[in-house]
C-alpha atoms as a PDB file:
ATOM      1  CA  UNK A   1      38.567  12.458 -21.375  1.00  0.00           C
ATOM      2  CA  UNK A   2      36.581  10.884 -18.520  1.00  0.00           C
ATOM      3  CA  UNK A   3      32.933   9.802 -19.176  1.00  0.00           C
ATOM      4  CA  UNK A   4      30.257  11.024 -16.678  1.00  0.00           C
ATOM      5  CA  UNK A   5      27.829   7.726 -15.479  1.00  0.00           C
ATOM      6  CA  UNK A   6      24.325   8.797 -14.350  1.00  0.00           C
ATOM      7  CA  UNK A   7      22.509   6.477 -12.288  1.00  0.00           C
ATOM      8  CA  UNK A   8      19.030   6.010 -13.166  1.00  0.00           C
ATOM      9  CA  UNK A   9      16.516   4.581 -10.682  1.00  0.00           C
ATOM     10  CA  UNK A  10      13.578   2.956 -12.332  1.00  0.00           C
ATOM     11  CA  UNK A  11      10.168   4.323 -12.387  1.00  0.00           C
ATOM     12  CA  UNK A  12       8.359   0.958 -13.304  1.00  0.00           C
ATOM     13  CA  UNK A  13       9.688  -2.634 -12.981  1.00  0.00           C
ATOM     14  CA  UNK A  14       8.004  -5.564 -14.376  1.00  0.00           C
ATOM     15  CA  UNK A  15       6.040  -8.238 -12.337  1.00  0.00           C
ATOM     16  CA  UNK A  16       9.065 -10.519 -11.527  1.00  0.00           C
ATOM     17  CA  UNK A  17      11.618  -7.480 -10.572  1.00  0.00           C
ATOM     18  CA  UNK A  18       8.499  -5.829  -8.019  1.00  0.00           C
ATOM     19  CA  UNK A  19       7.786  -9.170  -6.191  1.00  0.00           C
ATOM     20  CA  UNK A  20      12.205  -9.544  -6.026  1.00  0.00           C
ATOM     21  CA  UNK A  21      11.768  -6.029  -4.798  1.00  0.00           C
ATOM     22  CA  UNK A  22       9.506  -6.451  -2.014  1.00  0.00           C
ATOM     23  CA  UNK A  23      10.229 -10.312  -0.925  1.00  0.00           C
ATOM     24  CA  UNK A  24       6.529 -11.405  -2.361  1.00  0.00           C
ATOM     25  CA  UNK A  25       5.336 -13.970  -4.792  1.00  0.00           C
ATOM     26  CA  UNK A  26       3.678 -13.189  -7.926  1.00  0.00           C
ATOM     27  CA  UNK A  27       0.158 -14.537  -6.704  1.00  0.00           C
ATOM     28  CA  UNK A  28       0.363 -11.977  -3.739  1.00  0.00           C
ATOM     29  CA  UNK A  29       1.642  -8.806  -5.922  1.00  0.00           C
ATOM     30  CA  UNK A  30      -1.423  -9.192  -7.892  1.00  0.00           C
ATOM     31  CA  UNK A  31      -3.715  -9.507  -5.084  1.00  0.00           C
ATOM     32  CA  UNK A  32      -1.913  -6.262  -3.737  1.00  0.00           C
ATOM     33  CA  UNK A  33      -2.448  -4.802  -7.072  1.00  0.00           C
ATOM     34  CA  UNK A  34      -5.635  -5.685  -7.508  1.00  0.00           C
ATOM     35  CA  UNK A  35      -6.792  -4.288  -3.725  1.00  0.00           C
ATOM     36  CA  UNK A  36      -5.580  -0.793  -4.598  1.00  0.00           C
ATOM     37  CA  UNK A  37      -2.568  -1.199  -2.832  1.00  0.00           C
ATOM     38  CA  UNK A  38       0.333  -1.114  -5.413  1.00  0.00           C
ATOM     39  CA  UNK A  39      -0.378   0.161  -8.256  1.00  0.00           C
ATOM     40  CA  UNK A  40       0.879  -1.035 -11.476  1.00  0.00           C
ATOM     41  CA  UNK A  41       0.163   0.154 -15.261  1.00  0.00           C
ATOM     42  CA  UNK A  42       0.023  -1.483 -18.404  1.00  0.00           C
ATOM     43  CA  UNK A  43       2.517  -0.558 -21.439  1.00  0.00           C
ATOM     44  CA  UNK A  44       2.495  -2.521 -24.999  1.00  0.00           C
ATOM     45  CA  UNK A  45       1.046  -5.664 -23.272  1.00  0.00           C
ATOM     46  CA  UNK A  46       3.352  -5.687 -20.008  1.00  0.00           C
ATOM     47  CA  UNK A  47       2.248  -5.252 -17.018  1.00  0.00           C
ATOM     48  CA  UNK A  48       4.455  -2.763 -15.277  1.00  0.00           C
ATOM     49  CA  UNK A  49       5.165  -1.711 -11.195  1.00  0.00           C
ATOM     50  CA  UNK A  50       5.198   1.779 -10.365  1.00  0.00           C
ATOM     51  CA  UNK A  51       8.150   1.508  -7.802  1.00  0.00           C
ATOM     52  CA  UNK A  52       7.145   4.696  -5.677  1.00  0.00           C
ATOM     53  CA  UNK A  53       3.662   2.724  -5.084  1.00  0.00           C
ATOM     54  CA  UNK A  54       6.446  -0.390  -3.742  1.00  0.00           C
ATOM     55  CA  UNK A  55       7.911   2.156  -1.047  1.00  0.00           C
ATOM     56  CA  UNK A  56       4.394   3.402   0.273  1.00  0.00           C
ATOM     57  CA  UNK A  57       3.346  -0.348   0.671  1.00  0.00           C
ATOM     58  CA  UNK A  58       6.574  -0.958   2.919  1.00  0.00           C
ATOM     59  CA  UNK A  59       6.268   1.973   4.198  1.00  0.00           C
ATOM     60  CA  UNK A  60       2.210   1.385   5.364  1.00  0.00           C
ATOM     61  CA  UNK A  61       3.562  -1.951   6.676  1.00  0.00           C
ATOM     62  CA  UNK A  62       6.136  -0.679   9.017  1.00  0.00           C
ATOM     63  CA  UNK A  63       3.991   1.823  10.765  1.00  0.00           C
ATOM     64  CA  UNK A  64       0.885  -0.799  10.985  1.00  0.00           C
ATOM     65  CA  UNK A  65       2.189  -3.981  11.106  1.00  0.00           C
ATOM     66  CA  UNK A  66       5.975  -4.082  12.789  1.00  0.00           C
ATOM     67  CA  UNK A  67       7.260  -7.330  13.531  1.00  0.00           C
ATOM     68  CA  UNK A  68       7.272  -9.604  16.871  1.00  0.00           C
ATOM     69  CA  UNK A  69       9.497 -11.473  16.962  1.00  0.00           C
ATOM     70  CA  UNK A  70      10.045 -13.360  20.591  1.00  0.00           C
ATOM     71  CA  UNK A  71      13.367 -13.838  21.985  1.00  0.00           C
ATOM     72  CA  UNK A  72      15.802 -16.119  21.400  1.00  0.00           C
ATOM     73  CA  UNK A  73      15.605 -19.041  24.100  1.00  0.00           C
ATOM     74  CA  UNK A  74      18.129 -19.641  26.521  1.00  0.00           C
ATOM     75  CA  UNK A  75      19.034 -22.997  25.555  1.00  0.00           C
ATOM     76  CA  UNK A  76      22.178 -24.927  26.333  1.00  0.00           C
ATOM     77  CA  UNK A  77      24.320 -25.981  23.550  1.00  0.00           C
ATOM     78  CA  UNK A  78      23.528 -29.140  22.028  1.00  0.00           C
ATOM     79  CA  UNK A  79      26.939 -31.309  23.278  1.00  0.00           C
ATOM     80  CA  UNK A  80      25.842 -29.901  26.462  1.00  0.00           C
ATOM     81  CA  UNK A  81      22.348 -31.533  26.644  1.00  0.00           C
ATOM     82  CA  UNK A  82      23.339 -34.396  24.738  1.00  0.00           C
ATOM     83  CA  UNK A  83      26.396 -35.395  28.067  1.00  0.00           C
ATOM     84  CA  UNK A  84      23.268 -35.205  30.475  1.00  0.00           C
ATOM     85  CA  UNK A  85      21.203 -37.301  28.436  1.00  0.00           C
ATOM     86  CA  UNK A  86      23.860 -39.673  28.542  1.00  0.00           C
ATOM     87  CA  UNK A  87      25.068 -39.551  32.037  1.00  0.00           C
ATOM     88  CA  UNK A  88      21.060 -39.599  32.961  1.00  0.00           C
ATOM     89  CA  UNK A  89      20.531 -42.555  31.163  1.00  0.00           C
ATOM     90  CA  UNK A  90      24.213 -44.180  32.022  1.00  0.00           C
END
């Protein structure tokens, strides 16, 4: 007789799992929570992440605030350089 195995996705994660979650320290998920912009609830003393609220946050940053990031430079390789140092200064 085979077994059936649901898999549950959490509703709310604790402090520690959301910041994991989201690639943020603990000082900065409780600024976000405390701006309104995660929201988080409290259950027997815990304070708990409502993961949807995670999503819409990385969700709000990827329309508003995509990343720049330059290109990489066209260096030579480091042997490379470090022969024309050598035969500059030899």
């Amino acid at each position: 007789m085979e077994t059936a195995v649901i898999e549950v996705t959490p509703l709310l994660v604790p402090i520690k799992q959301a910041c994991t979650i989201i690639g943020r320290g603990q000082s900065a998920l409780y600024e976000l929570i405390g701006a309104g912009k995660i929201r988080a609830v409290k259950s027997d003393g815990r304070t708990l992440v409502v993961v949807e609220s995670l999503h819409e946050y990385v969700a709000v940053l990827e329309a508003t605030k995509p990343a720049k990031v330059a290109p990489p430079r066209k260096r030579k390789p480091q042997h490379l350089r470090q022969r024309e140092n050598i035969a500059m200064e030899g």
